[in-house]
Protein backbone atom coordinates (compact mmCIF):
# COMPACT_ATOMS: atom_id res chain seq x y z
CA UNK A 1 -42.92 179.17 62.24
CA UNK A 2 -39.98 179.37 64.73
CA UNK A 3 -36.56 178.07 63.74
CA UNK A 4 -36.82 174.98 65.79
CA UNK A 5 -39.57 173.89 63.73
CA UNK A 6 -38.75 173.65 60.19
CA UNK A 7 -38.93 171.25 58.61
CA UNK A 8 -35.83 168.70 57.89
CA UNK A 9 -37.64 165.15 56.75
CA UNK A 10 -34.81 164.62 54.27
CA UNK A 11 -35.17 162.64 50.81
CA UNK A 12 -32.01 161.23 49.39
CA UNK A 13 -33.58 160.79 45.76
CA UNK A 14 -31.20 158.68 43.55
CA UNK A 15 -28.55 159.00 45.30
CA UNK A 16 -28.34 163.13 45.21
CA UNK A 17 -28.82 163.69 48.56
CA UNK A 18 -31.03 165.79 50.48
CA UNK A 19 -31.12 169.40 48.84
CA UNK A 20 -31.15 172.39 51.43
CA UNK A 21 -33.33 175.57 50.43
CA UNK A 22 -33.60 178.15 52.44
CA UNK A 23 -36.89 179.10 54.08
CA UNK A 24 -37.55 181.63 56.42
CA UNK A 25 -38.81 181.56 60.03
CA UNK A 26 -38.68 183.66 63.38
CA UNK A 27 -35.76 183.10 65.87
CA UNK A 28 -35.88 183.58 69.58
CA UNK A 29 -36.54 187.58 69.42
CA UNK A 30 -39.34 187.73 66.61
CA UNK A 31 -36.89 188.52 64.14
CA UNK A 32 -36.98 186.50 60.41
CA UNK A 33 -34.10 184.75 59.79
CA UNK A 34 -32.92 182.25 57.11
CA UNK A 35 -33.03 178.56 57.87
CA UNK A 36 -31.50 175.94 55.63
CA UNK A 37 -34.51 172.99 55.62
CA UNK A 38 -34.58 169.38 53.32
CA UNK A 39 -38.00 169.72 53.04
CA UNK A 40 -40.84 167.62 54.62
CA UNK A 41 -42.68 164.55 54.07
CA UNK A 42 -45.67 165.81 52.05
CA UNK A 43 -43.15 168.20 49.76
CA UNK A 44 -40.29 165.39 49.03
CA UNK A 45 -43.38 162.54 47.71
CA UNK A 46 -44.90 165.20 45.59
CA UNK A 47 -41.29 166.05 44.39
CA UNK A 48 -40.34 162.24 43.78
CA UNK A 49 -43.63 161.93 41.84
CA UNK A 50 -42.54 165.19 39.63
CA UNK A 51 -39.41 163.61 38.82
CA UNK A 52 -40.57 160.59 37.95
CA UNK A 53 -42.97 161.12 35.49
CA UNK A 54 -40.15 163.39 33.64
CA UNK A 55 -38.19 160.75 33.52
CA UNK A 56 -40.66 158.05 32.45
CA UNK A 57 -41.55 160.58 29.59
CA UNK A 58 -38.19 161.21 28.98
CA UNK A 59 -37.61 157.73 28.10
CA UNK A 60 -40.40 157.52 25.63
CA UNK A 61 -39.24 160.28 23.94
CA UNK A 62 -35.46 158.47 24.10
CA UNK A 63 -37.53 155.18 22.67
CA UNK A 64 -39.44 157.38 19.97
CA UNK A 65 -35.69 158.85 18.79
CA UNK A 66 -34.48 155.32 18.78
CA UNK A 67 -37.47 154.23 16.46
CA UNK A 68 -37.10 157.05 13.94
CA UNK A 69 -40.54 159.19 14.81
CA UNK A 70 -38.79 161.92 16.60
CA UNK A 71 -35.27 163.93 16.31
CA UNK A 72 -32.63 164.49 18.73
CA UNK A 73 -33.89 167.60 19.56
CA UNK A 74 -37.22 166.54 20.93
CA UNK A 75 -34.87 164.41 23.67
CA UNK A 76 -32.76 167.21 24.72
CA UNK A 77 -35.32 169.65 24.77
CA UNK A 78 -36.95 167.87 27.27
CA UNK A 79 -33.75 166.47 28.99
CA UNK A 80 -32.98 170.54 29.86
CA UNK A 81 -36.92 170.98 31.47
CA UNK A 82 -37.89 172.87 28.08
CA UNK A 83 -40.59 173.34 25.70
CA UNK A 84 -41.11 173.96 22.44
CA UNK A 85 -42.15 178.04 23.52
CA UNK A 86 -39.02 178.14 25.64
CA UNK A 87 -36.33 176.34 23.28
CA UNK A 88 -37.50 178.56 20.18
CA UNK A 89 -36.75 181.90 22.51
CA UNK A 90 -33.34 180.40 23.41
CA UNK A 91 -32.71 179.97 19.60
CA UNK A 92 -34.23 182.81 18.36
CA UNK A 93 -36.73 181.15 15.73
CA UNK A 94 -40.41 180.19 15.67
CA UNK A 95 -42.12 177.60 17.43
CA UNK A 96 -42.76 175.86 14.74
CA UNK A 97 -39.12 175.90 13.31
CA UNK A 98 -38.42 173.71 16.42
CA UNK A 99 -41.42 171.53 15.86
CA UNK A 100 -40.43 171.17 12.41
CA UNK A 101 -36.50 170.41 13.70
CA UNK A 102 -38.18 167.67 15.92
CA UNK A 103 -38.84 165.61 12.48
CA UNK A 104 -36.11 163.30 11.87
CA UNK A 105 -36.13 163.69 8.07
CA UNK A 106 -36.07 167.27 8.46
CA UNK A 107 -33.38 167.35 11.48
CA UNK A 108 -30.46 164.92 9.07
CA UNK A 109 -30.82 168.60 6.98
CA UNK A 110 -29.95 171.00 9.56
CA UNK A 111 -26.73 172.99 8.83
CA UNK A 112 -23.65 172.77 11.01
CA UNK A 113 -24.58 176.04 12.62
CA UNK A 114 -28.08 175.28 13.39
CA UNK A 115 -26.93 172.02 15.26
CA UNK A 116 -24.05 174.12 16.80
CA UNK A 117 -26.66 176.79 18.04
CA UNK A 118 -28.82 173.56 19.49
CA UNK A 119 -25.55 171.73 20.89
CA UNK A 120 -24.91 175.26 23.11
CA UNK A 121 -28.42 175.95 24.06
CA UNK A 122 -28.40 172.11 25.54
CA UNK A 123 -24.44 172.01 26.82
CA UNK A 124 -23.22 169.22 24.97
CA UNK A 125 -20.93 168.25 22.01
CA UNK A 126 -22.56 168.61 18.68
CA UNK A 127 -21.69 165.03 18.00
CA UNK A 128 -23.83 163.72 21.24
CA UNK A 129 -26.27 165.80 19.51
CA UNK A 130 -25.56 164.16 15.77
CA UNK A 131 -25.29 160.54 17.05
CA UNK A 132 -27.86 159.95 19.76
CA UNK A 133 -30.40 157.50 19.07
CA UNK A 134 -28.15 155.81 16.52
């Protein structure tokens, strides 16, 4: 693809704004060269379609928090694009110690350093992490 024909059918999702990426294409000479593009029509609607379902699911999990069947840490997990693999690598325990954290009973137990450890690996207070859903 030459330079002149990259793609640049822009998405401003929510208010973000068109992201650049760089993608690669051959100038006048042959040569590669880096070229900033905001994507193209078929790319952006598959993107808006990603989002959206993470968002729609991450509102049932917010509902399912709110109604007592899941902990905090199911929310935020999935708020930071994790799962259950992925978080328990970042906290160095088993998968099923995070499954297990993701019960609400078992979560109001957790130790001040376990939520402290869970407050860093998603980047906010502990307290956010204490209160939400309350």
């Amino acid at each position: 693809m030459n330079v002149n024909e990259v793609p640049q059918d822009g998405l401003d999702y929510k208010g973000r704004g068109a992201l650049k990426k760089l993608m690669y294409a051959t100038d006048k000479d042959g040569n590669y060269t880096g070229v900033g593009s905001v994507g193209w029509d078929a790319e952006n609607i598959a993107t808006k379609q990603a989002w959206d379902e993470v968002e729609e699911d991450l509102k049932e999990t917010e509902a399912a928090v709110k109604a007592g069947k899941l902990s905090p840490v199911a929310y935020f997990m999935k708020k930071t694009l994790m799962d259950e693999s992925l978080l328990a690598n970042y906290m160095g325990k088993w998968r099923w110690t995070i499954r297990r954290h993701m019960k609400p009973g078992i979560f109001k137990g957790l130790s001040d350093k376990t939520l402290t450890a869970y407050a860093r690996v998603f980047n906010i207070p502990v307290e956010t992490l204490k209160k939400f859903g309350k």
